[in-house]
PDB file of N, CA and C in Angstrom:
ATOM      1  N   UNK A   1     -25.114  76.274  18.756  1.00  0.00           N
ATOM      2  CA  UNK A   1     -24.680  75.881  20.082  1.00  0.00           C
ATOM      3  C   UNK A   1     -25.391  74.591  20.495  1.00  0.00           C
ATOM      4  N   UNK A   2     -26.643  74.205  20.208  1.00  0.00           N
ATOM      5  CA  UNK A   2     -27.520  73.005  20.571  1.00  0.00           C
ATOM      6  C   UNK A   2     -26.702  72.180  19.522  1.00  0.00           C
ATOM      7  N   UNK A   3     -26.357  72.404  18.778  1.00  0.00           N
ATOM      8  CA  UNK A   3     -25.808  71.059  17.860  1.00  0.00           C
ATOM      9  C   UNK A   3     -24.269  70.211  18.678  1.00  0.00           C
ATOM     10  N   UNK A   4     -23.890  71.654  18.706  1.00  0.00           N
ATOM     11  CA  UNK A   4     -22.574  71.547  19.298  1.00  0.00           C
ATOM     12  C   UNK A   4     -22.762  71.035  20.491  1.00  0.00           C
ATOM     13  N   UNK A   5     -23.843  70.789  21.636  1.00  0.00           N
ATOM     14  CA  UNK A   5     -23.942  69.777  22.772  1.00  0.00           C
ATOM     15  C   UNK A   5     -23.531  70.795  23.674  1.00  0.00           C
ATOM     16  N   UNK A   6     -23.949  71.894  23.450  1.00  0.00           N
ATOM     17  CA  UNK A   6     -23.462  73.370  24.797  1.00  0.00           C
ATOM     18  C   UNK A   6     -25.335  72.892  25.795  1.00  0.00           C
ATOM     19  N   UNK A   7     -24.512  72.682  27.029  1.00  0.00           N
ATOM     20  CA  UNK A   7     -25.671  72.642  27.823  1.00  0.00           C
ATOM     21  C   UNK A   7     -26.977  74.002  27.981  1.00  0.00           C
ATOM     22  N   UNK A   8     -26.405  75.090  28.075  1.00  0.00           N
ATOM     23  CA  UNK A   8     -27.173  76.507  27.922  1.00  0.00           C
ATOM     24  C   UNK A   8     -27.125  76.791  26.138  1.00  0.00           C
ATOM     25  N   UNK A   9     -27.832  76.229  25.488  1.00  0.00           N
ATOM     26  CA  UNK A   9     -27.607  77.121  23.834  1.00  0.00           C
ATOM     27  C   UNK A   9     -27.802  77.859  23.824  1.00  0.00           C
ATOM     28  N   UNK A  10     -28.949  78.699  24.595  1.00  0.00           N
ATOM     29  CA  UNK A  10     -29.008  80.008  24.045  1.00  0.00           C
ATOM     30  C   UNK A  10     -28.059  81.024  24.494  1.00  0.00           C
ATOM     31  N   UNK A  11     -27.693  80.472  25.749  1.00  0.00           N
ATOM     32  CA  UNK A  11     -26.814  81.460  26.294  1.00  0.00           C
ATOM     33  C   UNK A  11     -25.629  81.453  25.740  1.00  0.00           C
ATOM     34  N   UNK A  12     -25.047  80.147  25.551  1.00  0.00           N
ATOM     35  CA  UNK A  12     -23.930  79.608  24.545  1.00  0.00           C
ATOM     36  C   UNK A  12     -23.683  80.542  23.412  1.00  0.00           C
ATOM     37  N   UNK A  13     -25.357  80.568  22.717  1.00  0.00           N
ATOM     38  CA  UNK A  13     -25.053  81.094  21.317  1.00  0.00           C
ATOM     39  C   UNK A  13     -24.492  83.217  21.249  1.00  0.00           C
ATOM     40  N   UNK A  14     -25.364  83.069  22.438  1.00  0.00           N
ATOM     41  CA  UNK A  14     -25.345  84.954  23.030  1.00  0.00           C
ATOM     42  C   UNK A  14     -23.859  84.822  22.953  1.00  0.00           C
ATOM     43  N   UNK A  15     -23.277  84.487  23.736  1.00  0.00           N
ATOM     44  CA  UNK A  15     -21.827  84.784  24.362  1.00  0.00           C
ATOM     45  C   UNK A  15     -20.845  84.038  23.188  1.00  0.00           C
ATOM     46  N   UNK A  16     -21.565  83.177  22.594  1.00  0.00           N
ATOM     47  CA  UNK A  16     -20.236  82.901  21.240  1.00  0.00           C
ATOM     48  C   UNK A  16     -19.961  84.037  20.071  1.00  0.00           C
ATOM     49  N   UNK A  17     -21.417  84.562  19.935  1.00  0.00           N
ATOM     50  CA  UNK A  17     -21.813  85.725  18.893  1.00  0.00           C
ATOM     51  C   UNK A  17     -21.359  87.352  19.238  1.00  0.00           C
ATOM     52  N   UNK A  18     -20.396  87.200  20.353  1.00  0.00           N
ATOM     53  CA  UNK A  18     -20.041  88.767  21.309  1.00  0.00           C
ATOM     54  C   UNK A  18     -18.126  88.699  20.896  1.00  0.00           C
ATOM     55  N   UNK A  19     -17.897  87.205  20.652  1.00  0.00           N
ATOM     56  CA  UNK A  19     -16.652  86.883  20.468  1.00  0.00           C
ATOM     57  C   UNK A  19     -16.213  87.330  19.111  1.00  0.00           C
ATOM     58  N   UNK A  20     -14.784  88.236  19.049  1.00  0.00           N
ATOM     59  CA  UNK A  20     -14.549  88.970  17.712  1.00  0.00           C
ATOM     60  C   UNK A  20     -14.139  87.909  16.477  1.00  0.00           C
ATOM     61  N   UNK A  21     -13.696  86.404  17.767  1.00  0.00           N
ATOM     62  CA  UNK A  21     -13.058  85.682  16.774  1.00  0.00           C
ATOM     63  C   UNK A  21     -14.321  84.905  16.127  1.00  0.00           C
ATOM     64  N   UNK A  22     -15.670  84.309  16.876  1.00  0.00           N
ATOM     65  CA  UNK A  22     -16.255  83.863  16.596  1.00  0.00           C
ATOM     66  C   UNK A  22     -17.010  85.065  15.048  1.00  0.00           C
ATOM     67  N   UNK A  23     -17.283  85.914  15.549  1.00  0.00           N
ATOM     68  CA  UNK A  23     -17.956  87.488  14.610  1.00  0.00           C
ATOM     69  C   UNK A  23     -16.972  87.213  13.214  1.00  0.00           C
ATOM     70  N   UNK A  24     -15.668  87.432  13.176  1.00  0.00           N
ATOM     71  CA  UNK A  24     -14.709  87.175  12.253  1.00  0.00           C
ATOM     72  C   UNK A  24     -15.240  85.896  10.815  1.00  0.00           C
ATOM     73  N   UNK A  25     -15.103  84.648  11.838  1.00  0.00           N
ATOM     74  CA  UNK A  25     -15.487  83.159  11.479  1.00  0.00           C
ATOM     75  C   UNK A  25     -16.537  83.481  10.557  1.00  0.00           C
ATOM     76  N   UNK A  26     -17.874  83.750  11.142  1.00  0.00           N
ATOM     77  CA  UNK A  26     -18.771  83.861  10.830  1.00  0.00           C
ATOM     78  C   UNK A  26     -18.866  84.994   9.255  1.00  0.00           C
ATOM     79  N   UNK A  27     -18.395  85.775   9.360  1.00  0.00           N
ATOM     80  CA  UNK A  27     -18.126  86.850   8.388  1.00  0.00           C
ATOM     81  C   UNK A  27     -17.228  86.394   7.061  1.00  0.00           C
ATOM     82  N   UNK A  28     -16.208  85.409   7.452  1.00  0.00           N
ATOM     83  CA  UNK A  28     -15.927  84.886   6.748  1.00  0.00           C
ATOM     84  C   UNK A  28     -16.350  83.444   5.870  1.00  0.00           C
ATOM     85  N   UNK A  29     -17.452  83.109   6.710  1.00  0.00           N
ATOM     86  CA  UNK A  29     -18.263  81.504   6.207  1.00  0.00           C
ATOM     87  C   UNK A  29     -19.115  82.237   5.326  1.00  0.00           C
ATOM     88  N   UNK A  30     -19.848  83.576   5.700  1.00  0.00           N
ATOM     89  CA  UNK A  30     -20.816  84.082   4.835  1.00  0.00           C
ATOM     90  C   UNK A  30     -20.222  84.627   3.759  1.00  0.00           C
ATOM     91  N   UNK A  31     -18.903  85.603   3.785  1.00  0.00           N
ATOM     92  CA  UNK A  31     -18.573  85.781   2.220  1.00  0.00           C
ATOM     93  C   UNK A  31     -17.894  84.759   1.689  1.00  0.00           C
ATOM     94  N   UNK A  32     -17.566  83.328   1.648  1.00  0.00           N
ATOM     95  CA  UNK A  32     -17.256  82.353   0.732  1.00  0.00           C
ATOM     96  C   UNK A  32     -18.536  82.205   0.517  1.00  0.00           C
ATOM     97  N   UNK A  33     -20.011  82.060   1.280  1.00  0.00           N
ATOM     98  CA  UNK A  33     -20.882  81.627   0.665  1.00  0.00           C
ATOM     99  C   UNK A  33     -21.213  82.555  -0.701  1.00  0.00           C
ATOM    100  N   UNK A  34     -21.142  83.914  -0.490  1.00  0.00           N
ATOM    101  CA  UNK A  34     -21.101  85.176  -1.064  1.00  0.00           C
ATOM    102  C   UNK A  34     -20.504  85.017  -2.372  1.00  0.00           C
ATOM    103  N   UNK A  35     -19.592  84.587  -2.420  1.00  0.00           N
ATOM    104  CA  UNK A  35     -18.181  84.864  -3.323  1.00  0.00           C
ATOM    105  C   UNK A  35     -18.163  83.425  -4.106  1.00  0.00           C
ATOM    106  N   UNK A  36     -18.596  82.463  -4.133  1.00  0.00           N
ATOM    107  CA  UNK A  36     -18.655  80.950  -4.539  1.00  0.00           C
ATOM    108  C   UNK A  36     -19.986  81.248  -5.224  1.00  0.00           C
ATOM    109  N   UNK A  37     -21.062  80.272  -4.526  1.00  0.00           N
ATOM    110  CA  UNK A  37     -22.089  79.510  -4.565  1.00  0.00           C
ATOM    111  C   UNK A  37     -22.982  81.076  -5.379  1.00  0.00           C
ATOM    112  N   UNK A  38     -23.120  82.383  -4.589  1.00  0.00           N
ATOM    113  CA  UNK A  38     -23.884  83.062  -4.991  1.00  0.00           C
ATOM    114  C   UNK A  38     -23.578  83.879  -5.604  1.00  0.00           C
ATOM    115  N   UNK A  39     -22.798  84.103  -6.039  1.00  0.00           N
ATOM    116  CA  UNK A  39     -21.962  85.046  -7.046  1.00  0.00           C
ATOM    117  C   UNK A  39     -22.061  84.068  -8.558  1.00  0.00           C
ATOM    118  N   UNK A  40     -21.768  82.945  -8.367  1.00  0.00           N
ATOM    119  CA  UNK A  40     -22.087  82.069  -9.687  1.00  0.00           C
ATOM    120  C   UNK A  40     -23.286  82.215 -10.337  1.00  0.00           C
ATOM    121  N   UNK A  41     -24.496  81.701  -8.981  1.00  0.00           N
ATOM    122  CA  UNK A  41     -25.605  81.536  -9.901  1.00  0.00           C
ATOM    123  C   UNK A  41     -26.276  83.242 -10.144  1.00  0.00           C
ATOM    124  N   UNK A  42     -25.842  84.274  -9.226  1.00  0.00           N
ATOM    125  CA  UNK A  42     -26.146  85.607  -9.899  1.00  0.00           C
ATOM    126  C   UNK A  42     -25.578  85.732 -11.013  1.00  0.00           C
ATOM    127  N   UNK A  43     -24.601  85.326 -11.387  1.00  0.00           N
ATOM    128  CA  UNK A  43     -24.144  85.758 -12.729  1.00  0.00           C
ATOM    129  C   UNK A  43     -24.510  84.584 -13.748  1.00  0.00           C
ATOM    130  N   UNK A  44     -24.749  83.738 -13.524  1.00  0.00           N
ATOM    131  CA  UNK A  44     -25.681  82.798 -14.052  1.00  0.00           C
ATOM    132  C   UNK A  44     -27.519  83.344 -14.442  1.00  0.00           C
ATOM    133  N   UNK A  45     -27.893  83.901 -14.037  1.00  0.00           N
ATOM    134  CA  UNK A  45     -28.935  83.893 -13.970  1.00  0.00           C
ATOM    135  C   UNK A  45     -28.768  85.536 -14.643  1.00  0.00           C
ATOM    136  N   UNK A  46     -28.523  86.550 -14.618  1.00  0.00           N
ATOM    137  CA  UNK A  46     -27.738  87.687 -15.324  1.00  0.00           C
ATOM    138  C   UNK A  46     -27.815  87.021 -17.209  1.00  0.00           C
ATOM    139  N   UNK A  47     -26.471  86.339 -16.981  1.00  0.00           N
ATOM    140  CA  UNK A  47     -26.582  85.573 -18.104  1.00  0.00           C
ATOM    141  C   UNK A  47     -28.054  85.360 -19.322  1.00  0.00           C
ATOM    142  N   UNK A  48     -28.409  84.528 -17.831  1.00  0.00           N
ATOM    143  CA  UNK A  48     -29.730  83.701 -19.025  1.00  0.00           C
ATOM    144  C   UNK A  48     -31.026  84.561 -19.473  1.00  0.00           C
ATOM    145  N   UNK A  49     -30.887  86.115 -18.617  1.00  0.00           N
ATOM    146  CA  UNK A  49     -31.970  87.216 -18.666  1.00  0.00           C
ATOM    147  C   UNK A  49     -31.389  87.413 -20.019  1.00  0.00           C
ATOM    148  N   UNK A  50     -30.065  87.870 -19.987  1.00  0.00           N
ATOM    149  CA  UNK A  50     -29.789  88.708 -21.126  1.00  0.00           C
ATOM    150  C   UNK A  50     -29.774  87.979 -22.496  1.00  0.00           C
ATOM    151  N   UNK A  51     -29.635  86.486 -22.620  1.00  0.00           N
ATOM    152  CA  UNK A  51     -29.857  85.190 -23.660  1.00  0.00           C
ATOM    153  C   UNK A  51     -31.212  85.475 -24.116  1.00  0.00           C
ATOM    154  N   UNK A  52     -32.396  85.446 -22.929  1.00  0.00           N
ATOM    155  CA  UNK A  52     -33.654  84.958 -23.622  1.00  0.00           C
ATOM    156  C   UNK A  52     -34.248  86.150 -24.199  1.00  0.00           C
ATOM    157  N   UNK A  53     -34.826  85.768 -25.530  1.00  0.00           N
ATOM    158  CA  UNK A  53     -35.496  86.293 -26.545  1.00  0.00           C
ATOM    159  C   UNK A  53     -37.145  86.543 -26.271  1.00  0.00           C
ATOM    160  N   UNK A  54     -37.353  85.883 -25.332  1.00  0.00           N
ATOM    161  CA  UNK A  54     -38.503  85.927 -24.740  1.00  0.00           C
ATOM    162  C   UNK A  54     -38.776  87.148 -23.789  1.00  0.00           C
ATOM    163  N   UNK A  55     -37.374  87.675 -23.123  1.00  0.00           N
ATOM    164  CA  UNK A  55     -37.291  88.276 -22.052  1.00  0.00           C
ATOM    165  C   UNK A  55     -37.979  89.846 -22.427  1.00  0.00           C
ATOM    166  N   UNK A  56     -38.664  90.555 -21.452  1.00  0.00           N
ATOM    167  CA  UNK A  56     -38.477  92.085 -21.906  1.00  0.00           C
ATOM    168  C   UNK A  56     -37.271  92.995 -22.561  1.00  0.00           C
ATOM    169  N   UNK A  57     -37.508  93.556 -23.311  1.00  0.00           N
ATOM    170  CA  UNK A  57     -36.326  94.398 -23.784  1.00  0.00           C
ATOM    171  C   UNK A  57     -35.138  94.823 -22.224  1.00  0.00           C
ATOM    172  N   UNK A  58     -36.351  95.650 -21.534  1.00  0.00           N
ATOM    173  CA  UNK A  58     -35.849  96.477 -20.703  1.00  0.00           C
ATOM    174  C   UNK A  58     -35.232  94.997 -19.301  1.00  0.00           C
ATOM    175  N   UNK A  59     -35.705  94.080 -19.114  1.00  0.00           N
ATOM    176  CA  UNK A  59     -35.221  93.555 -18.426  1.00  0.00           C
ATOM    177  C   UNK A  59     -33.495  92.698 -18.732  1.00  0.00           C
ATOM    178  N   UNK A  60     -33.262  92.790 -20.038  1.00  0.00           N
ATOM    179  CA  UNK A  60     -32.444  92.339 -20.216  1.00  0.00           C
ATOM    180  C   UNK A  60     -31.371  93.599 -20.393  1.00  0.00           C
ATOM    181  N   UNK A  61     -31.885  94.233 -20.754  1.00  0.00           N
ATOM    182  CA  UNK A  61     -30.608  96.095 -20.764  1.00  0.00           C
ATOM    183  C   UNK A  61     -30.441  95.795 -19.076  1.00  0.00           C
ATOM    184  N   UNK A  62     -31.362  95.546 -18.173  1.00  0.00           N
ATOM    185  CA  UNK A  62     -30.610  95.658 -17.263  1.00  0.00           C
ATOM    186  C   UNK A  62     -29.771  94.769 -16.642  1.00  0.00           C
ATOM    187  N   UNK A  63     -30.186  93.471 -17.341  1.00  0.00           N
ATOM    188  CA  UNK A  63     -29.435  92.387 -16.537  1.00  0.00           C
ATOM    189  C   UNK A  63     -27.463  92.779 -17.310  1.00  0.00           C
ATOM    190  N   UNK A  64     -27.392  93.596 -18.507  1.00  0.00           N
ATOM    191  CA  UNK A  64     -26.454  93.914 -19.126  1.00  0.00           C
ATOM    192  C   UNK A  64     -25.641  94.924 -18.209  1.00  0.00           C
ATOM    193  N   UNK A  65     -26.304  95.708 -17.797  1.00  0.00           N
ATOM    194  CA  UNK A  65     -26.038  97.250 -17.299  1.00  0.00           C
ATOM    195  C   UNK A  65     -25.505  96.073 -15.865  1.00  0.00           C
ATOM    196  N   UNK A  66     -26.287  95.590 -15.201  1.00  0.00           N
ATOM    197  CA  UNK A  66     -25.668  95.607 -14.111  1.00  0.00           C
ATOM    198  C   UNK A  66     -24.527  94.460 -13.757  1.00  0.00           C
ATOM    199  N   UNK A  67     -24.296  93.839 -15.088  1.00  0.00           N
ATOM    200  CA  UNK A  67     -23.291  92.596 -15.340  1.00  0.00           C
ATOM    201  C   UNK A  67     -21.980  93.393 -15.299  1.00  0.00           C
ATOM    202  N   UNK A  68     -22.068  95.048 -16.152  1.00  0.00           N
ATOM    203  CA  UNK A  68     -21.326  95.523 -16.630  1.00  0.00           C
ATOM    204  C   UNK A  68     -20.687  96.475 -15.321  1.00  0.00           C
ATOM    205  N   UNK A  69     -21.909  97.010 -14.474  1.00  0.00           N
ATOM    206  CA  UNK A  69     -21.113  97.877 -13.102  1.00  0.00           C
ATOM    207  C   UNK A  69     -20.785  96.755 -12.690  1.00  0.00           C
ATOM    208  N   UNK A  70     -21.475  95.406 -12.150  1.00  0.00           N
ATOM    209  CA  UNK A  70     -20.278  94.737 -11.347  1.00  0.00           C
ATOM    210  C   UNK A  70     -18.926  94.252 -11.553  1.00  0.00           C
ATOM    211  N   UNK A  71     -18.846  94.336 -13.068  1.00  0.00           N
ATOM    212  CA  UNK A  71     -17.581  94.128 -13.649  1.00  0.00           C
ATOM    213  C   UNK A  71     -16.346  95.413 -13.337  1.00  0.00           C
ATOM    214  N   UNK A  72     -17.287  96.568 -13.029  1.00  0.00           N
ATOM    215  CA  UNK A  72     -16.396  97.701 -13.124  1.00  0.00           C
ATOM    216  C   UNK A  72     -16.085  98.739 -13.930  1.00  0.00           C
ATOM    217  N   UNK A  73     -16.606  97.673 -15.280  1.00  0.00           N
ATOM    218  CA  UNK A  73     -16.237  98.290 -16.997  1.00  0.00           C
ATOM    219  C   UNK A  73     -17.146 100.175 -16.974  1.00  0.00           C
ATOM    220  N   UNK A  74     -18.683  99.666 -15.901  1.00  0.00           N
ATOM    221  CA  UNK A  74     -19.349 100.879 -16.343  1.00  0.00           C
ATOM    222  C   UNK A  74     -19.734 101.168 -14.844  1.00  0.00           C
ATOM    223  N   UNK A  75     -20.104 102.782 -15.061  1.00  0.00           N
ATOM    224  CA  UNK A  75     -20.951 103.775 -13.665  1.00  0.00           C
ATOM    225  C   UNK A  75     -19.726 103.851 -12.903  1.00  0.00           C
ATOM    226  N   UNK A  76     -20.268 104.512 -11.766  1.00  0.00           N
ATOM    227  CA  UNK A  76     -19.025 105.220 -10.950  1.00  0.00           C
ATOM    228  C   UNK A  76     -17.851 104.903 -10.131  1.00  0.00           C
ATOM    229  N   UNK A  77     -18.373 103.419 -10.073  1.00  0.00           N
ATOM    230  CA  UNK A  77     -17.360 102.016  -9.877  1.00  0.00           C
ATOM    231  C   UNK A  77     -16.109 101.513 -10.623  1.00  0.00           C
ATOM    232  N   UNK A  78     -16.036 102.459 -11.563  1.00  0.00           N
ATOM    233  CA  UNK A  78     -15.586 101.541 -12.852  1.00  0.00           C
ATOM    234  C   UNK A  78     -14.276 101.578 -12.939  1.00  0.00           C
ATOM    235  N   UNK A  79     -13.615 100.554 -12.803  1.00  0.00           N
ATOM    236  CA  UNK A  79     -12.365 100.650 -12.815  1.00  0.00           C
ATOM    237  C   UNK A  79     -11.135 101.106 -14.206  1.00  0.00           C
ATOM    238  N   UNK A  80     -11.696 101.503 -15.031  1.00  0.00           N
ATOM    239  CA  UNK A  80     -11.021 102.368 -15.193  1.00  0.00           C
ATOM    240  C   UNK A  80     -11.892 102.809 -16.450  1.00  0.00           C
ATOM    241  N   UNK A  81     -11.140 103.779 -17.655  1.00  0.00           N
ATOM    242  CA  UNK A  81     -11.819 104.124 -18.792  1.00  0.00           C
ATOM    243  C   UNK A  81     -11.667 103.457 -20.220  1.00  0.00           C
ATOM    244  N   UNK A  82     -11.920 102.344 -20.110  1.00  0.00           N
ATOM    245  CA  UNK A  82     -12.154 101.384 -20.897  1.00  0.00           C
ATOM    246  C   UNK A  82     -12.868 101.537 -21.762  1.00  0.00           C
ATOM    247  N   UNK A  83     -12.186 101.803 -23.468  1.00  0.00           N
ATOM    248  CA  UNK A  83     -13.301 102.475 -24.540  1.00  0.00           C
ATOM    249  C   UNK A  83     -13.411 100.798 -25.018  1.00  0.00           C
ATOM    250  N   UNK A  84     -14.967 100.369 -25.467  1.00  0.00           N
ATOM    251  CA  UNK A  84     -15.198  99.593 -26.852  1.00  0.00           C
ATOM    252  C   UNK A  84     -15.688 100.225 -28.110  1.00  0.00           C
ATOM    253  N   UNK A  85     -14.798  99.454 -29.008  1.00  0.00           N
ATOM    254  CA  UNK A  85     -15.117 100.043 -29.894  1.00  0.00           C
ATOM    255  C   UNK A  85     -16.915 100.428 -30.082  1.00  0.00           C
ATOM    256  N   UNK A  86     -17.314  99.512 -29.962  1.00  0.00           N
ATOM    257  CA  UNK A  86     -18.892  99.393 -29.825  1.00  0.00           C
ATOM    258  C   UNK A  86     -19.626 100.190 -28.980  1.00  0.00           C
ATOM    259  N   UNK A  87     -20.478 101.078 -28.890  1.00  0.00           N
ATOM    260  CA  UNK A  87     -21.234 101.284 -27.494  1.00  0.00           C
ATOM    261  C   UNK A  87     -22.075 100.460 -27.418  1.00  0.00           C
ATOM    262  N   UNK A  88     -22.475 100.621 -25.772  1.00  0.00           N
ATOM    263  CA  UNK A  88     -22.932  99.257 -24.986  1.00  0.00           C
ATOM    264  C   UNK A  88     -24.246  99.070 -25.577  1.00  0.00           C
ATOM    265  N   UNK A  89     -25.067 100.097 -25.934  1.00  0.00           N
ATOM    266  CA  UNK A  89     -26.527  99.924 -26.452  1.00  0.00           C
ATOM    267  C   UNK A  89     -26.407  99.507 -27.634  1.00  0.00           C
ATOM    268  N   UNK A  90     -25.416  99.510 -28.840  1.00  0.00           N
ATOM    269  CA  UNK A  90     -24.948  99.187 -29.970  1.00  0.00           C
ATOM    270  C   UNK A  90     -24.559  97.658 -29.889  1.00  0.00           C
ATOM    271  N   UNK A  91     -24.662  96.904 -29.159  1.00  0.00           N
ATOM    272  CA  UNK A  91     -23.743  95.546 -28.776  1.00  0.00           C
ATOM    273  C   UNK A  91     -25.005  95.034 -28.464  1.00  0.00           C
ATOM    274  N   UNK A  92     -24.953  93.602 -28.864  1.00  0.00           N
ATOM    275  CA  UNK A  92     -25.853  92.313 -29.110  1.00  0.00           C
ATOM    276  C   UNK A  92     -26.275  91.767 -28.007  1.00  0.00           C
ATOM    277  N   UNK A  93     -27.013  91.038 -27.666  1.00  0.00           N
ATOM    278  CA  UNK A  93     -26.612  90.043 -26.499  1.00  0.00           C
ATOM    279  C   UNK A  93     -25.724  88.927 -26.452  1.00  0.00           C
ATOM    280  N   UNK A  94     -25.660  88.724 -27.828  1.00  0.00           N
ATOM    281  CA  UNK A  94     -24.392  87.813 -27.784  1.00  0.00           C
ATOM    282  C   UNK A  94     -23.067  88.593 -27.509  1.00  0.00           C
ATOM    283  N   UNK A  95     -22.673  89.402 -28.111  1.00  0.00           N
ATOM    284  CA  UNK A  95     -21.828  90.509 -27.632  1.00  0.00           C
ATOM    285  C   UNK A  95     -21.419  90.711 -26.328  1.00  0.00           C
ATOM    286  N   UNK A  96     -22.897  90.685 -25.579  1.00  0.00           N
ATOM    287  CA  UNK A  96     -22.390  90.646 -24.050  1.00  0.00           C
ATOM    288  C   UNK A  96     -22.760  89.543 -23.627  1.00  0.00           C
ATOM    289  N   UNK A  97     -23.188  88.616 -23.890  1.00  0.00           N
ATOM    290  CA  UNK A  97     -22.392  87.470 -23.599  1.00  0.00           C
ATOM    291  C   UNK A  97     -21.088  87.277 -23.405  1.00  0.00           C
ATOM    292  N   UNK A  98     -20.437  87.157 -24.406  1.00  0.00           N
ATOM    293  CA  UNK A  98     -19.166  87.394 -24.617  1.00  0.00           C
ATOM    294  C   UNK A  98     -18.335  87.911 -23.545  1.00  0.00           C
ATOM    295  N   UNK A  99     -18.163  89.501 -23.551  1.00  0.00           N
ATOM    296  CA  UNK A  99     -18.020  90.261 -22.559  1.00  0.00           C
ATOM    297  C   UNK A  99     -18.150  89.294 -20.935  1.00  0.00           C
ATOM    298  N   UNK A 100     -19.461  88.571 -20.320  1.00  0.00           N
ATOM    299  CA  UNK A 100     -19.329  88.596 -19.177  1.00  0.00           C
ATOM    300  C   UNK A 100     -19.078  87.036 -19.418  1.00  0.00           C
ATOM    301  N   UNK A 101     -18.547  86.178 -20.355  1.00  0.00           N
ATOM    302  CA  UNK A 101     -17.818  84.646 -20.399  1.00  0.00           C
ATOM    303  C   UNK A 101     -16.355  85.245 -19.884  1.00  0.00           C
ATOM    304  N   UNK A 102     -16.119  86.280 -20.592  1.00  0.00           N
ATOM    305  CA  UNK A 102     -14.479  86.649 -20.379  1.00  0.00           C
ATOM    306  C   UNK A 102     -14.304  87.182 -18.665  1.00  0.00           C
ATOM    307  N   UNK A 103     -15.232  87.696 -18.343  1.00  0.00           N
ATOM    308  CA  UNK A 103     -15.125  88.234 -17.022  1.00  0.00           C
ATOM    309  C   UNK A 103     -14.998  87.017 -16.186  1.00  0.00           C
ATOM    310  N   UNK A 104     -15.861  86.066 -16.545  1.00  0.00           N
ATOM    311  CA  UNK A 104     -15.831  84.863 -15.453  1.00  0.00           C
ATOM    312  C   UNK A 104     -14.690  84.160 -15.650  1.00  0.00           C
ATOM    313  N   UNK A 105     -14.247  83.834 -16.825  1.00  0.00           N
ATOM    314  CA  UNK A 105     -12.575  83.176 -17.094  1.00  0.00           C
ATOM    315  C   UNK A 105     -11.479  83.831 -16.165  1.00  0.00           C
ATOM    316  N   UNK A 106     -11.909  85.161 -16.308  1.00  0.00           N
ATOM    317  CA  UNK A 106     -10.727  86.361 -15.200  1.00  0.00           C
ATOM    318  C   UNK A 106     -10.773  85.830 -14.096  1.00  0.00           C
ATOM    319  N   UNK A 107     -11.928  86.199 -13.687  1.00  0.00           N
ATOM    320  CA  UNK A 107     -12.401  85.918 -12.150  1.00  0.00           C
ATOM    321  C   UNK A 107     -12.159  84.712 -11.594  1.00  0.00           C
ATOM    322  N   UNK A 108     -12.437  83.415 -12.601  1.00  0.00           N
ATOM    323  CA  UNK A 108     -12.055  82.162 -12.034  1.00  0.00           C
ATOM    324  C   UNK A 108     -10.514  81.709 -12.166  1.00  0.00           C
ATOM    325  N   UNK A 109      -9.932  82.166 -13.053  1.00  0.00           N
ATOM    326  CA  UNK A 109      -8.194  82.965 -13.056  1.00  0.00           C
ATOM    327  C   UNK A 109      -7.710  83.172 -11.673  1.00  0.00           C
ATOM    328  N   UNK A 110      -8.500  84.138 -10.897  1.00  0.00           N
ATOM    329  CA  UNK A 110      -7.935  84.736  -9.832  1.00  0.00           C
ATOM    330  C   UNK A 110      -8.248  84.375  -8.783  1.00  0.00           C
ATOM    331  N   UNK A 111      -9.400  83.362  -8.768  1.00  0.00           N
ATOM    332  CA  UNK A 111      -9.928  82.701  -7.537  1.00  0.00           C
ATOM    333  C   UNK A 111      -8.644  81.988  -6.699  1.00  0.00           C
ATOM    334  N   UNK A 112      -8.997  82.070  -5.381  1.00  0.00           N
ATOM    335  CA  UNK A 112      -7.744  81.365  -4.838  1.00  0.00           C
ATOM    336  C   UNK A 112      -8.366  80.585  -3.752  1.00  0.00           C
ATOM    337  N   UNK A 113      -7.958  79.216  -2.813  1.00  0.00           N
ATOM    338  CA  UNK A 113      -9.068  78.508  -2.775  1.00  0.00           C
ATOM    339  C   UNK A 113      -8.140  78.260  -0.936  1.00  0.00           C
ATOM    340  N   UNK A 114      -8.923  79.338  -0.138  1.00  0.00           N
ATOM    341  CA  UNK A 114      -8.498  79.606   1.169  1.00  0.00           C
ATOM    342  C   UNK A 114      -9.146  78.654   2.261  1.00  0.00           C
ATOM    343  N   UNK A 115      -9.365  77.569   1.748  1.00  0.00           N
ATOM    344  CA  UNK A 115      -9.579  76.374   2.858  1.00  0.00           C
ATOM    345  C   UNK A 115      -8.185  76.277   3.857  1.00  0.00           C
ATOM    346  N   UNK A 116      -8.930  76.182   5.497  1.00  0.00           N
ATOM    347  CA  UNK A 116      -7.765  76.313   6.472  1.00  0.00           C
ATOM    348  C   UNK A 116      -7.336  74.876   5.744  1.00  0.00           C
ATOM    349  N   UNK A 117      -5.837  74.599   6.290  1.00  0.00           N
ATOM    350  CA  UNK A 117      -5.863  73.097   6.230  1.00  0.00           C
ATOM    351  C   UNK A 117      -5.468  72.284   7.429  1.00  0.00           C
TER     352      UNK A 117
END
């Protein structure tokens, strides 16, 4: 509200933040931030746990495990019953590599790019 040149900001900001449309706006600026910028480098960074050779065993099973519920593939989320031939503890890190390159090809497949115009 001070940016915006509202003579009362704080009060400005109270009474803009009560508004469903303003609440809406806002909800929606935070999940593009959500859904873009931080969803990349989480799965970026997912990624590079499960790459390094350096990493703990156990830290990289999990950066796998949880590449794999957010995908859906695994846990109670999972969209559907998707056998690999492989089981997941049986599979490489390159392996799942693999696995979450293809997820992001999907995902960036389906992205759709909701700038008002």
């Amino acid at each position: 509200a001070r940016l915006a040149g509202f003579a009362a900001p704080r009060q400005s900001a109270f009474t803009l933040t009560q508004s469903p449309k303003i609440i809406a706006k806002i909800r929606q600026e935070r999940n593009k931030v959500y859904q873009t910028e931080l969803a990349s480098t989480a799965v970026q960074t997912l990624k590079e746990i499960m790459e390094d050779t350096d990493a703990p065993a156990s830290a990289r099973i999990a950066a796998a495990r949880t590449s794999l519920e957010l995908a859906g593939d695994i846990g109670k989320h999972s969209q559907s019953q998707r056998n690999y031939e492989q089981n997941l503890a049986e599979m490489t890190p390159e392996d799942l590599s693999a696995i979450i390159d293809r997820w992001e090809g999907e995902k960036a497949a389906l992205a759709k790019d909701i700038t008002p115009v």
